[in-house]
Structures are given as C-alpha cells and as structure tokens.
C-alpha atoms as a PDB file:
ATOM      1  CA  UNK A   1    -116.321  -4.728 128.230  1.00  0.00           C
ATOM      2  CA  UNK A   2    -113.501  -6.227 130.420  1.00  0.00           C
ATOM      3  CA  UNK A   3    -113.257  -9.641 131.817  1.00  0.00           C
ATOM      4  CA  UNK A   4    -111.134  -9.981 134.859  1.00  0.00           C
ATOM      5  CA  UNK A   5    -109.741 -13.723 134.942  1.00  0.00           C
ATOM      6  CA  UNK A   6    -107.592 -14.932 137.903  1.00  0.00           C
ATOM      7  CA  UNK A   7    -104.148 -16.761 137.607  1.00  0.00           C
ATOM      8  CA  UNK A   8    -105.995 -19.873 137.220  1.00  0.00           C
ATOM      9  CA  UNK A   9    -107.519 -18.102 133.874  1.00  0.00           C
ATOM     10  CA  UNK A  10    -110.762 -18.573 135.117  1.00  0.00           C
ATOM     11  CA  UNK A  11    -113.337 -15.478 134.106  1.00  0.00           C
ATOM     12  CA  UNK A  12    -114.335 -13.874 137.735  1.00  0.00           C
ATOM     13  CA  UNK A  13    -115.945 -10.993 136.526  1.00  0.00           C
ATOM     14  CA  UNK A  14    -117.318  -9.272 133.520  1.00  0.00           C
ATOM     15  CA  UNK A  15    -118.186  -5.458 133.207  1.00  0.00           C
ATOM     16  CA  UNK A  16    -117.870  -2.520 131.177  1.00  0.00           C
ATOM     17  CA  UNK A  17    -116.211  -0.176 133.678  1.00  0.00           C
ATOM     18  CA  UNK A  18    -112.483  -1.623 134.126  1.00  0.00           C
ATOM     19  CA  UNK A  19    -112.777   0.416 137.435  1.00  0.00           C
ATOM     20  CA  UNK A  20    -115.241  -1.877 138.614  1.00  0.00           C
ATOM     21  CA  UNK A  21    -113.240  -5.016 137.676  1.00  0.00           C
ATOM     22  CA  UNK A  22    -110.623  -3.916 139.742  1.00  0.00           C
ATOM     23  CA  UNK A  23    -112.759  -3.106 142.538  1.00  0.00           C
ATOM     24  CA  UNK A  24    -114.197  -6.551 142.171  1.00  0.00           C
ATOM     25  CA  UNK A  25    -110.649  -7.783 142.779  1.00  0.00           C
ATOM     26  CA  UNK A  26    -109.920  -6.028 145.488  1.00  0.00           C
ATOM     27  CA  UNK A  27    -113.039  -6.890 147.541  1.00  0.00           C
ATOM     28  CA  UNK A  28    -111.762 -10.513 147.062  1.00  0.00           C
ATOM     29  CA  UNK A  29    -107.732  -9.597 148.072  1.00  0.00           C
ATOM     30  CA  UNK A  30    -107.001 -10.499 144.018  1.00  0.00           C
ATOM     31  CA  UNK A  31    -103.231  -8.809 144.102  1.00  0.00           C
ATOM     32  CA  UNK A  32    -102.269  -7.442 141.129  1.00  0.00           C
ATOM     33  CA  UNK A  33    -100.516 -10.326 140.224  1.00  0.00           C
ATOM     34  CA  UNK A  34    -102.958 -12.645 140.464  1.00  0.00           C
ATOM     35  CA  UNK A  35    -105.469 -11.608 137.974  1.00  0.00           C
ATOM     36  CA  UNK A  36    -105.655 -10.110 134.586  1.00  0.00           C
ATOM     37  CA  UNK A  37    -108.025  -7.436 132.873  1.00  0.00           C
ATOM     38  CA  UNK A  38    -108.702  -8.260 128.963  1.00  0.00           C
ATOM     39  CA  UNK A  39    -110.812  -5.764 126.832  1.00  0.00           C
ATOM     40  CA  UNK A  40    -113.533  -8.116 125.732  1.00  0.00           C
ATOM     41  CA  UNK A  41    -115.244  -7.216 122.423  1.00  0.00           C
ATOM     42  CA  UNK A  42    -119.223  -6.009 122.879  1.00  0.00           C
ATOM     43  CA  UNK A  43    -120.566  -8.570 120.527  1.00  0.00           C
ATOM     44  CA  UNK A  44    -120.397 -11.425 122.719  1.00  0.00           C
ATOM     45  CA  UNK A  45    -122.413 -13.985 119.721  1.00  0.00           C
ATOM     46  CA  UNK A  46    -118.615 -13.566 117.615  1.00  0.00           C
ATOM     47  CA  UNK A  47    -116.715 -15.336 120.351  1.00  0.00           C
ATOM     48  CA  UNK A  48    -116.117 -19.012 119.976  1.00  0.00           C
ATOM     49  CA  UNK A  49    -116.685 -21.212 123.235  1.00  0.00           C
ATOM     50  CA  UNK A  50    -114.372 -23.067 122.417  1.00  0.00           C
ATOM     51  CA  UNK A  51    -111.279 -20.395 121.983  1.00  0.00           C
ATOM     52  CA  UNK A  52    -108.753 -20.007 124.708  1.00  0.00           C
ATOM     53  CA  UNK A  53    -107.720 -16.828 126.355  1.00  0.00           C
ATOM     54  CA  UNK A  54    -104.466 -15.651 125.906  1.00  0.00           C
ATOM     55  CA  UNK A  55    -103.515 -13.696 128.801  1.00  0.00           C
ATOM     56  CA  UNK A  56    -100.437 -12.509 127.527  1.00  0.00           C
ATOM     57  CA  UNK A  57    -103.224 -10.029 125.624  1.00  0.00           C
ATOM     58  CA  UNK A  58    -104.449  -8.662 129.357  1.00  0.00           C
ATOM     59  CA  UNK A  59    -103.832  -5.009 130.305  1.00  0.00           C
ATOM     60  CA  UNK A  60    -100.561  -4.511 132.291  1.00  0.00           C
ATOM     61  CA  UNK A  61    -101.556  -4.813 136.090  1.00  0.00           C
ATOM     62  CA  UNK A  62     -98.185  -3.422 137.773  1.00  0.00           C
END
C-alpha cells in the first residue's frame, strides 16, 4: 500500500499501485514537490492513530 500525503502532510490518497498515487497527483496538479509517496504496511489494525508521519521516510519524488 502507498499513501500519498501533500506538503501539508495530510493523507490524499491511499492505494496499492504507487502508479495510481501518482496519477492521483497529477489529476490534481500535485508537483513533485509537493507531495510524498510512503509504503504503508498492509495491516492497517498495527498502526497507532496517534503516530506521526515522518516524511523524511517517503520515496524520493525527483
């Protein structure tokens, strides 16, 4: 799964094809610098709601 999040570091858009998380950005003129992809783990009950992103962890966009 990937989780596109936008410079703000709010979560956009969640899917499992990083292709479409990119598309998903582009429809909405996100430049590559102004969102992040992070490879979120399939077992979405182990996250903690209350843990913050750190989006230094995100997939190189340039």
């Amino acid at each position: 799964m990937y989780g596109l999040y936008d410079k703000e570091g709010i979560l956009r858009f969640v899917d499992s094809d990083k292709d479409a998380c990119i598309a998903y950005a582009e429809l909405f003129e996100l430049g590559s610098t102004n969102y992040c992809l992070i490879d979120l783990p399939n077992d979405t009950k182990k996250i903690n709601s209350k843990a913050t992103i750190d989006q230094s962890l995100g997939v190189n966009n340039n």
